[in-house]
C-alpha atoms as a PDB file:
ATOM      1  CA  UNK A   1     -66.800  40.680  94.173  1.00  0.00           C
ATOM      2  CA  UNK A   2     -70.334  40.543  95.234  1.00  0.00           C
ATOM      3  CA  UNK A   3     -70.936  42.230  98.882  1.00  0.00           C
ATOM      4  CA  UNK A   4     -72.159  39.812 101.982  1.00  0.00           C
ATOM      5  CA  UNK A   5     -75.055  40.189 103.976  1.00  0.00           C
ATOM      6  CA  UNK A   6     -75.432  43.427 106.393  1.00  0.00           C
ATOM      7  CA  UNK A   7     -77.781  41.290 108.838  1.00  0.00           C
ATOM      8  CA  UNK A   8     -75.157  41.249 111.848  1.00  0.00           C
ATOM      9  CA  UNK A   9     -74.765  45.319 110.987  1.00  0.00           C
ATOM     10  CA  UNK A  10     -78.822  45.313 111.234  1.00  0.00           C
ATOM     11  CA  UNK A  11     -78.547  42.541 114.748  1.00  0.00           C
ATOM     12  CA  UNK A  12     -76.190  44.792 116.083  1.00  0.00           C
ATOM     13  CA  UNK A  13     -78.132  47.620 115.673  1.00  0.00           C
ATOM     14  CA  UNK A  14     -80.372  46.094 117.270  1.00  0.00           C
ATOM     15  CA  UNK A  15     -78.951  45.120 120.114  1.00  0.00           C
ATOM     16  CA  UNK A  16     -77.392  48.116 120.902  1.00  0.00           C
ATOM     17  CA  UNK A  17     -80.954  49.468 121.204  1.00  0.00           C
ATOM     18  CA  UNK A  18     -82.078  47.173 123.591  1.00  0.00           C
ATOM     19  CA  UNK A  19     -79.110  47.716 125.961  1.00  0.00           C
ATOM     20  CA  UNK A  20     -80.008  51.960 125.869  1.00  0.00           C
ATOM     21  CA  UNK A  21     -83.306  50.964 126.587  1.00  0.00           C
ATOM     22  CA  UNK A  22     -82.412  48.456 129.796  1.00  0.00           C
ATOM     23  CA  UNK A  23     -79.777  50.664 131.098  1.00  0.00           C
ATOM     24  CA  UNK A  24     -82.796  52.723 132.091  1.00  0.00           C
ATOM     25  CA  UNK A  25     -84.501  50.249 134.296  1.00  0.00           C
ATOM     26  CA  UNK A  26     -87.096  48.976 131.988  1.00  0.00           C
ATOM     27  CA  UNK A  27     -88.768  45.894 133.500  1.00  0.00           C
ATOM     28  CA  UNK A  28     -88.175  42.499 131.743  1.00  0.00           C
ATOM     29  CA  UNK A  29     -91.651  41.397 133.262  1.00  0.00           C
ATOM     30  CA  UNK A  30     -93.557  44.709 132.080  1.00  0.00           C
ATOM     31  CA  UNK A  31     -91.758  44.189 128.353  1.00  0.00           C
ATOM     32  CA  UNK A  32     -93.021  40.586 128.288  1.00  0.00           C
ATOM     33  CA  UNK A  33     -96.508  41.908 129.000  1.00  0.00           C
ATOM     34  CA  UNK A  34     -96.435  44.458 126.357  1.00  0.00           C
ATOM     35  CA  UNK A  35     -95.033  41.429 123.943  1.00  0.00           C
ATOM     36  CA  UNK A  36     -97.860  39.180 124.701  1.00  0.00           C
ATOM     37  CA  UNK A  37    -100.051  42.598 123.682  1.00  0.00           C
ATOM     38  CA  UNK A  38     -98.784  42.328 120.527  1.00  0.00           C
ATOM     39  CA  UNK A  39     -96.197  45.032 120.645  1.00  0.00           C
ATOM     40  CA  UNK A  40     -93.535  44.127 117.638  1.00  0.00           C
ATOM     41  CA  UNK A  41     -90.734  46.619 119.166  1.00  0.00           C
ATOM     42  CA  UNK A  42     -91.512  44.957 122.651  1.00  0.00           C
ATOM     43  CA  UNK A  43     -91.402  41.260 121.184  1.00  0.00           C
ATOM     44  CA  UNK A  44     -88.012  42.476 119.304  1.00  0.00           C
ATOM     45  CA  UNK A  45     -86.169  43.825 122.552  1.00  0.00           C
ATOM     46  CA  UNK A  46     -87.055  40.836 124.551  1.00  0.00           C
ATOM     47  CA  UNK A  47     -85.317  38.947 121.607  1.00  0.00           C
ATOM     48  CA  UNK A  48     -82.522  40.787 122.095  1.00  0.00           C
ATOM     49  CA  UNK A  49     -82.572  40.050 125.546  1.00  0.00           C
ATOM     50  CA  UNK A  50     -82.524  35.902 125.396  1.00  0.00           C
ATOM     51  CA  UNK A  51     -79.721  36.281 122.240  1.00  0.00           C
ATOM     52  CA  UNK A  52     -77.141  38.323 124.599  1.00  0.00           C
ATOM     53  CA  UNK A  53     -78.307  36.188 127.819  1.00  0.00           C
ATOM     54  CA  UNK A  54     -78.866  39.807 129.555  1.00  0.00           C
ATOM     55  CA  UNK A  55     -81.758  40.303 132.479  1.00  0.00           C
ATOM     56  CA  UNK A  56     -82.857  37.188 131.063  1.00  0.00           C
ATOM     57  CA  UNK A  57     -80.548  32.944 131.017  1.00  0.00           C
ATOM     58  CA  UNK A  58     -79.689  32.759 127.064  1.00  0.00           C
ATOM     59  CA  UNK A  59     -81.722  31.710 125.170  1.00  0.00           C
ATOM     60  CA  UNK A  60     -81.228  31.103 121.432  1.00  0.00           C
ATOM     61  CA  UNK A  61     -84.619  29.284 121.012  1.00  0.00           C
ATOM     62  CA  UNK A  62     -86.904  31.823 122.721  1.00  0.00           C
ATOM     63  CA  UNK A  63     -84.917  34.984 120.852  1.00  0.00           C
ATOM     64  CA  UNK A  64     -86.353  33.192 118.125  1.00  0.00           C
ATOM     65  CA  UNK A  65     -89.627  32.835 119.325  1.00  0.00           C
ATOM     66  CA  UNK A  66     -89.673  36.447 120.087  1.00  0.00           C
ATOM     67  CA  UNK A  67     -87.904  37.849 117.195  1.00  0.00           C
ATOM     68  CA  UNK A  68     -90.778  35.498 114.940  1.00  0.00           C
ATOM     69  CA  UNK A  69     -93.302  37.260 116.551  1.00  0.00           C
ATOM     70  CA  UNK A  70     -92.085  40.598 116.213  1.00  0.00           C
ATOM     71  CA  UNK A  71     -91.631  39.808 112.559  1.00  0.00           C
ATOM     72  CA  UNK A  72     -95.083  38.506 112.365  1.00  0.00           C
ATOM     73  CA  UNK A  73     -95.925  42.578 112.759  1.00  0.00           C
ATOM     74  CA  UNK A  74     -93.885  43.982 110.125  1.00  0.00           C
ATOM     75  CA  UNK A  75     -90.346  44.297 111.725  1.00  0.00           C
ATOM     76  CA  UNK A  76     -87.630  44.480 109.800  1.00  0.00           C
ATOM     77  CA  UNK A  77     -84.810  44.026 111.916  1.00  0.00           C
ATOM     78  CA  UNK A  78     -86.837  41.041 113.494  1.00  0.00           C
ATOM     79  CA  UNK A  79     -86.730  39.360 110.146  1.00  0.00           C
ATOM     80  CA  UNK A  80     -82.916  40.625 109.644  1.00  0.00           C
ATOM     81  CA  UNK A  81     -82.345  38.735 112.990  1.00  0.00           C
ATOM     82  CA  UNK A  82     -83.434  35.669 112.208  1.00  0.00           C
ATOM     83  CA  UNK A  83     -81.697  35.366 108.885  1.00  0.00           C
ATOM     84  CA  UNK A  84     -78.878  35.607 110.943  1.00  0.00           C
ATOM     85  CA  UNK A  85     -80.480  33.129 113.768  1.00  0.00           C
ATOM     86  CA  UNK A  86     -81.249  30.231 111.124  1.00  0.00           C
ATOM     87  CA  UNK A  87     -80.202  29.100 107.559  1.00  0.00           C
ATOM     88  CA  UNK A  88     -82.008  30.390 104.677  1.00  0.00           C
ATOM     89  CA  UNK A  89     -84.781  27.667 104.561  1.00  0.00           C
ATOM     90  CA  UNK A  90     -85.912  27.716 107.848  1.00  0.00           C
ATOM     91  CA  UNK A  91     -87.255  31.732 107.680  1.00  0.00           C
ATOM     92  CA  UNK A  92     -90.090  31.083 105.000  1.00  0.00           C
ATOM     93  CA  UNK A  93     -92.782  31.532 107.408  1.00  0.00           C
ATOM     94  CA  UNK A  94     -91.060  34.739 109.373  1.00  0.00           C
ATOM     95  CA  UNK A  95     -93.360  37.324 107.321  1.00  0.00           C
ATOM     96  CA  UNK A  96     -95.983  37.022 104.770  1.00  0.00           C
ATOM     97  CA  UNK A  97     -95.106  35.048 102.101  1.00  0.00           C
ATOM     98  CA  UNK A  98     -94.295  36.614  98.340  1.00  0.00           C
ATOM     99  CA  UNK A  99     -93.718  33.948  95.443  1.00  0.00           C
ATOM    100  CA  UNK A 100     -91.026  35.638  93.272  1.00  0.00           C
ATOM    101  CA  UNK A 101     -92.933  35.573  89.730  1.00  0.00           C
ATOM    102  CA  UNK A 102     -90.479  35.713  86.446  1.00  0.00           C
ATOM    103  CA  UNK A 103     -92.402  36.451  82.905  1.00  0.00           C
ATOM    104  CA  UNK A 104     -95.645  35.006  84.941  1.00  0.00           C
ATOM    105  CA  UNK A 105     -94.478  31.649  85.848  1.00  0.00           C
ATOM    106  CA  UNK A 106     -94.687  31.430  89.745  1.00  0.00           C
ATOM    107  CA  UNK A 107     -91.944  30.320  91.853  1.00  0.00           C
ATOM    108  CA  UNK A 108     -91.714  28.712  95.065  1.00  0.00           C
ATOM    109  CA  UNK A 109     -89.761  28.699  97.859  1.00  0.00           C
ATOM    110  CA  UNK A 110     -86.430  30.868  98.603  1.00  0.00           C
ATOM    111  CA  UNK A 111     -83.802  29.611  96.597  1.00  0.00           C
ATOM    112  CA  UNK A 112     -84.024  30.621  93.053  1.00  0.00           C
ATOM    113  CA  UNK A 113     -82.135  29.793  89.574  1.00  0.00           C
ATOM    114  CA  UNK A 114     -82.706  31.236  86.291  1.00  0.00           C
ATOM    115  CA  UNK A 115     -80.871  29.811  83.762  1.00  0.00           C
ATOM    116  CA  UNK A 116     -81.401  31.913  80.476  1.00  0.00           C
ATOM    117  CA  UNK A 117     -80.735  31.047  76.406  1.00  0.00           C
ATOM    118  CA  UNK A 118     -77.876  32.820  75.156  1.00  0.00           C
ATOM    119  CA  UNK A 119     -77.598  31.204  71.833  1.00  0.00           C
ATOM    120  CA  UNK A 120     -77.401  32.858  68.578  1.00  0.00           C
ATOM    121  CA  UNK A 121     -80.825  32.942  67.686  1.00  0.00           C
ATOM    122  CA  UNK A 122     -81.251  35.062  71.036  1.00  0.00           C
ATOM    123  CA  UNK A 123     -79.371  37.538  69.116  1.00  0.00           C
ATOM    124  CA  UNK A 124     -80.766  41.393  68.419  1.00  0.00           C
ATOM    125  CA  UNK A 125     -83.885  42.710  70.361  1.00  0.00           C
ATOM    126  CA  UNK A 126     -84.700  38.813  71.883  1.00  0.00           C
ATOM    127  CA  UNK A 127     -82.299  39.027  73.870  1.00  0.00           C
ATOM    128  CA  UNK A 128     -81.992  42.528  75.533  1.00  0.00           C
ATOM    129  CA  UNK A 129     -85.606  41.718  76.225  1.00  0.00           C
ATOM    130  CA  UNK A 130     -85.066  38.816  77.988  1.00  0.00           C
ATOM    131  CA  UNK A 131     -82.190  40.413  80.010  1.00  0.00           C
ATOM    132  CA  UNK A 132     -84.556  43.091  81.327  1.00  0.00           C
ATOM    133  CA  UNK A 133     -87.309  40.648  82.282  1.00  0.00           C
ATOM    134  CA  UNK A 134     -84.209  38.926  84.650  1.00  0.00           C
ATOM    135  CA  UNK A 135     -83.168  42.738  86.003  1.00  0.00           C
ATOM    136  CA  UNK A 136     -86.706  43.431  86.567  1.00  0.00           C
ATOM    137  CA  UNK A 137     -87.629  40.052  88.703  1.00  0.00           C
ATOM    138  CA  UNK A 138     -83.917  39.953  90.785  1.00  0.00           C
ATOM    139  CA  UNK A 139     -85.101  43.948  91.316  1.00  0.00           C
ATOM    140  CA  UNK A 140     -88.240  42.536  93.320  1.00  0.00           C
ATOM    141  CA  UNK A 141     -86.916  39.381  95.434  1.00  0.00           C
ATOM    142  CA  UNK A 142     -87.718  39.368  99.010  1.00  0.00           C
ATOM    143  CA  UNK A 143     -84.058  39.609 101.305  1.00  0.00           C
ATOM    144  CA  UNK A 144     -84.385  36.426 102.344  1.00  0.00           C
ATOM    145  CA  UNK A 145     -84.315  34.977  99.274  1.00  0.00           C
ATOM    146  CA  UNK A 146     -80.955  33.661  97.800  1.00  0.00           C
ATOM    147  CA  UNK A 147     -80.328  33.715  93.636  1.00  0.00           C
ATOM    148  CA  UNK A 148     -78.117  32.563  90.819  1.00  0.00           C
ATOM    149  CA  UNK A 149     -78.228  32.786  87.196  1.00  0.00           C
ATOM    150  CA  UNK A 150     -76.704  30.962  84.572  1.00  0.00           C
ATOM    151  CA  UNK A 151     -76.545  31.505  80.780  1.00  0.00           C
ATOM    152  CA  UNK A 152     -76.386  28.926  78.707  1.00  0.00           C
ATOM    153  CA  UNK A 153     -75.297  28.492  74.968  1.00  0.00           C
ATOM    154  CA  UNK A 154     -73.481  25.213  73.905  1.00  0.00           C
ATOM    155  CA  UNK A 155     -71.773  25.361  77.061  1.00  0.00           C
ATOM    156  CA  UNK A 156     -73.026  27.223  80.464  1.00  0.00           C
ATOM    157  CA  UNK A 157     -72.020  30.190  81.738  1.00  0.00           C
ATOM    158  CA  UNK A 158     -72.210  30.403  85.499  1.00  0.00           C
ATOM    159  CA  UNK A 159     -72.935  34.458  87.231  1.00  0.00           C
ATOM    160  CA  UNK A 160     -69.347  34.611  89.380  1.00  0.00           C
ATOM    161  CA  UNK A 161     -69.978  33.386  92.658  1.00  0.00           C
ATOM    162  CA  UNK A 162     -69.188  30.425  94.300  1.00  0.00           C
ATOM    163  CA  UNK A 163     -72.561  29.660  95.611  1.00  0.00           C
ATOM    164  CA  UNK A 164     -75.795  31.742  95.572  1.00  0.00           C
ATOM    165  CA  UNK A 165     -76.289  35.306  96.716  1.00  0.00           C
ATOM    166  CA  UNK A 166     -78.737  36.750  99.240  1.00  0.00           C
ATOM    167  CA  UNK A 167     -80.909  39.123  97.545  1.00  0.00           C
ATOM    168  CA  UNK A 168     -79.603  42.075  98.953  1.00  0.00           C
ATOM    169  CA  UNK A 169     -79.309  45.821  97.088  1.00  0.00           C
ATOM    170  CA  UNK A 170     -75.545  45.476  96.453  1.00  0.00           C
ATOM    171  CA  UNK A 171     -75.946  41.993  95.247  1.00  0.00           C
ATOM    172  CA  UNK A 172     -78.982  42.676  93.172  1.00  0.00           C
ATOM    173  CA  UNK A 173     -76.749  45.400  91.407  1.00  0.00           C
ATOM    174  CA  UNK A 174     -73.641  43.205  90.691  1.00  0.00           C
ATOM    175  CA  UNK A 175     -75.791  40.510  89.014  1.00  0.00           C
ATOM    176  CA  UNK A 176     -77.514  43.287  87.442  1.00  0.00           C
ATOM    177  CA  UNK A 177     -74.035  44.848  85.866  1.00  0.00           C
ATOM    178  CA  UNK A 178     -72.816  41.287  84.942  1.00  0.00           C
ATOM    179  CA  UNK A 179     -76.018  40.261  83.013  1.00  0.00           C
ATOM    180  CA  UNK A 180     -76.067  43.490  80.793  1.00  0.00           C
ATOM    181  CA  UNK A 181     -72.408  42.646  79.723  1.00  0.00           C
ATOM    182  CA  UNK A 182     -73.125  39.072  78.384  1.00  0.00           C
ATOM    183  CA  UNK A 183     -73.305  38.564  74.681  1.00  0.00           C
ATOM    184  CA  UNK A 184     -75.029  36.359  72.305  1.00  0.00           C
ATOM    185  CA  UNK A 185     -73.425  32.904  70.287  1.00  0.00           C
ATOM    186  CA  UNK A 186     -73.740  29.606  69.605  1.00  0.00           C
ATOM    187  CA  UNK A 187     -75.929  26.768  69.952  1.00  0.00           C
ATOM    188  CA  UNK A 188     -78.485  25.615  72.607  1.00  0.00           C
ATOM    189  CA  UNK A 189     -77.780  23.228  75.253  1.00  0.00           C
ATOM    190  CA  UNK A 190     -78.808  23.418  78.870  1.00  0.00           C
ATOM    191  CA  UNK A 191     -78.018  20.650  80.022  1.00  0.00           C
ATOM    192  CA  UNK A 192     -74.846  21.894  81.630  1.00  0.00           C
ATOM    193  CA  UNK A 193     -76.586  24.930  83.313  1.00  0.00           C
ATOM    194  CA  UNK A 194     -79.288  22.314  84.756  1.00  0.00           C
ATOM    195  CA  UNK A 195     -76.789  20.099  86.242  1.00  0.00           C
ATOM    196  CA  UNK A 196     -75.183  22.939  87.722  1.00  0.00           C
ATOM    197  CA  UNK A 197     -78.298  24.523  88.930  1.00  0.00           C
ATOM    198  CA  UNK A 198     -79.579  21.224  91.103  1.00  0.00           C
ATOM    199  CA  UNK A 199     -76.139  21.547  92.529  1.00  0.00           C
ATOM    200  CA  UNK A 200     -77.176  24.264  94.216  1.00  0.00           C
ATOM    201  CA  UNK A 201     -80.325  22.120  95.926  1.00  0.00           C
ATOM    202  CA  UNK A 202     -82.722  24.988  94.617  1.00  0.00           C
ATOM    203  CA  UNK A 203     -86.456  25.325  95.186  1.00  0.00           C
ATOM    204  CA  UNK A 204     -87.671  26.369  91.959  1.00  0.00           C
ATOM    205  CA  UNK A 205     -85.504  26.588  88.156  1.00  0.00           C
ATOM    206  CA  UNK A 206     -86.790  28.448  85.743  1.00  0.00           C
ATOM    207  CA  UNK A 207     -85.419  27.655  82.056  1.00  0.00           C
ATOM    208  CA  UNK A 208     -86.017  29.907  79.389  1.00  0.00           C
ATOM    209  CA  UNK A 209     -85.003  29.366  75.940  1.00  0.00           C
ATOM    210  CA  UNK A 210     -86.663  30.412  72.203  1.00  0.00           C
ATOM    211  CA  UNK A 211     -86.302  26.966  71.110  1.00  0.00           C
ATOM    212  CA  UNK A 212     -85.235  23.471  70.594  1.00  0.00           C
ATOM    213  CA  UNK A 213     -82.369  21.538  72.349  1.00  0.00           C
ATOM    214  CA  UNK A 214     -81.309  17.977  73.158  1.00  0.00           C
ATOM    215  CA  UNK A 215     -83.781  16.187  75.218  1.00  0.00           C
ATOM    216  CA  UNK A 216     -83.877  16.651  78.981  1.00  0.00           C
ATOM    217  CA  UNK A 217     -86.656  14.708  80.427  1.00  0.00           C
ATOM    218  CA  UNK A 218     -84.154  11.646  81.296  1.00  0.00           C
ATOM    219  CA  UNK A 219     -81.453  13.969  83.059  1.00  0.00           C
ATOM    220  CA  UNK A 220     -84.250  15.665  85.112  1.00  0.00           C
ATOM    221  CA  UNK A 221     -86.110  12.513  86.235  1.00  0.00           C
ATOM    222  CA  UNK A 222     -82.954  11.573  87.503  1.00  0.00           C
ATOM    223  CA  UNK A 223     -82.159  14.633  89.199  1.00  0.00           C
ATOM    224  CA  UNK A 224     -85.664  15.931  90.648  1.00  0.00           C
ATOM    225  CA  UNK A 225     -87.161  11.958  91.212  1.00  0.00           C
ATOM    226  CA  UNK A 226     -89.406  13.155  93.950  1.00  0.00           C
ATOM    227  CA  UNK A 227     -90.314  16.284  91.734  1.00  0.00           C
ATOM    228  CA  UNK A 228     -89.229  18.543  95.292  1.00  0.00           C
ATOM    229  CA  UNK A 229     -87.545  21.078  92.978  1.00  0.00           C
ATOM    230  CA  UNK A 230     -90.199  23.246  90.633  1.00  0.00           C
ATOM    231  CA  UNK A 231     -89.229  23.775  86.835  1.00  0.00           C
ATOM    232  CA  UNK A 232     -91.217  27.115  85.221  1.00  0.00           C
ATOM    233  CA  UNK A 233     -90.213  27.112  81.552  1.00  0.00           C
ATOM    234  CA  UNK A 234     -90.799  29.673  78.859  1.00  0.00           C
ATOM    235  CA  UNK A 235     -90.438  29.251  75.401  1.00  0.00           C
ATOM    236  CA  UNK A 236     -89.251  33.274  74.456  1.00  0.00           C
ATOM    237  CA  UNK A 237     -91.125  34.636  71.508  1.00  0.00           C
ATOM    238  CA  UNK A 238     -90.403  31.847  69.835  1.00  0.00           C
ATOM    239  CA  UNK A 239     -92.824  28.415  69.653  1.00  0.00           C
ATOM    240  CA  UNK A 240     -90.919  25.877  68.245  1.00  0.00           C
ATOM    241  CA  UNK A 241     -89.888  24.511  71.290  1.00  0.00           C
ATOM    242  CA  UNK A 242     -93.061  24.596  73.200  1.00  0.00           C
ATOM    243  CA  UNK A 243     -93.841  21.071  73.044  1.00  0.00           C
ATOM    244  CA  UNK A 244     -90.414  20.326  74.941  1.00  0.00           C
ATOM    245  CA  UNK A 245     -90.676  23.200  77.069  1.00  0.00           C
ATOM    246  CA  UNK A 246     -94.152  21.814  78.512  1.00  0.00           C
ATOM    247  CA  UNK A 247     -92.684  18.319  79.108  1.00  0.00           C
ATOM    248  CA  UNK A 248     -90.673  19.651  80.671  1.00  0.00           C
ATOM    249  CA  UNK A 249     -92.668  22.103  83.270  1.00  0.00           C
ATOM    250  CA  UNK A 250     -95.181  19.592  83.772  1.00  0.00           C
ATOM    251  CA  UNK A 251     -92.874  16.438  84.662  1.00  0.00           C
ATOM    252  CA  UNK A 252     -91.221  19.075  87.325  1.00  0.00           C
ATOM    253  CA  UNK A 253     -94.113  20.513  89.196  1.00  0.00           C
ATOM    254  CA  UNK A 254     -94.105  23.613  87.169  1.00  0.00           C
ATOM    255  CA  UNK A 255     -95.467  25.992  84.836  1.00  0.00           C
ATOM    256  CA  UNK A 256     -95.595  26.697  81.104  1.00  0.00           C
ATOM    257  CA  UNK A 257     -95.418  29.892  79.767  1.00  0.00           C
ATOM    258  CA  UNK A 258     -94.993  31.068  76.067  1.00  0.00           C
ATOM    259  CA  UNK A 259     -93.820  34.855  76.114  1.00  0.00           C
ATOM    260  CA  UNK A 260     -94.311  36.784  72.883  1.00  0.00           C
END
């Protein structure tokens, strides 16, 4: 089973830093100063101090306030903090912002799908290259990013978790270990591992396939109407199904890319 989060392990930490540092005397009042300076470690500790509702009257807005700043400078627990502070969706603008990028077609946002042709005609070198494109981009995405993939054939088949996965090293390495054991066969159909993907209320799909399948421009306008969800698709070293690929990409917000 896929490991959870360590953000509470990296609060925690944390947190038991701050309380060494107070059981010394430091000043709440000098700390703030050295915050306001721009001191991330000072900004992170006073935090700490308005989460636990020590020196200070709880606080869970300003810890925020504090930890945002400190992330604003590059602190890692800061950043771990407020994953833990606030859902997913709300920590976009904690640290500088990376688009996740898969075979050049730009992403947006934090929660990612890639839903990936399995079909027979993947079979042979197509599709072990396609496989390591996926490794390589889950190998890069930010922490606070969350993922799932599906592969698709006739039917869809879903990676085994019940919702999607922080990017974190351990979970990065299970999806890793289950995509290298999936196989090749049968025909092409995503419409099952689209359905299943906006399910998930995603920010960005990306659908990758090395040709043509039944027509999915009705399904999507009915589940992206407002066009809030991007879809990147590739056609995979394969053209045929470029004209229904770009349709696609363009009536979603998002980009085209033929891979050869």
């Amino acid at each position: 089973m896929p490991v959870r989060p360590s953000t509470p392990a990296l609060l925690l930490v944390s947190l038991l830093f701050a309380s060494l540092l107070f059981s010394s005397g430091a000043d709440v009042n000098a700390l703030r100063v050295r915050a306001l300076q721009g001191d991330g470690n000072a900004a992170l500790d006073l935090g700490n101090l308005y989460f636990e509702g020590r020196e200070v009257p709880k606080n869970l807005a300003e810890a925020g306030r504090w930890w945002r700043q400190a992330a604003a400078k590059g602190n890692e627990v800061a950043r771990g903090n407020l994953i833990f502070l606030n859902p997913p969706k709300e920590t976009e603008n904690y640290g500088p912002k990376k688009e996740v990028k898969f075979l050049g077609a730009e992403g947006k946002g934090h929660r990612l799908v890639f839903a990936i042709d399995k079909s027979g005609s993947m079979s042979g070198n197509r599709f072990e290259a396609a496989k390591t494109a996926l490794i390589q981009t889950l190998r890069t995405l930010p922490p606070e990013t969350h993922f799932m993939v599906y592969f698709f054939d006739t039917d869809a088949e879903p990676m085994p978790a019940t919702d999607m996965l922080p990017a974190t090293p351990q979970n990065v390495a299970f999806a890793t270990k289950w995509v290298l054991e999936r196989g090749v066969g049968g025909g092409t159909d995503p419409s099952q591992a689209i359905r299943w993907a906006f399910g998930l209320k995603p920010d960005t799909i990306w659908l990758l396939s090395d040709g043509q399948f039944p027509d999915q421009i009705g399904m999507l306008r009915q589940l992206n109407p407002q066009r809030a969800v991007r879809v990147n698709a590739i056609a995979f070293e394969d053209a045929s199904g470029a004209a229904q690929l770009k349709s696609i990409a363009d009536e979603n917000g998002g980009v085209y890319q033929f891979v050869k």
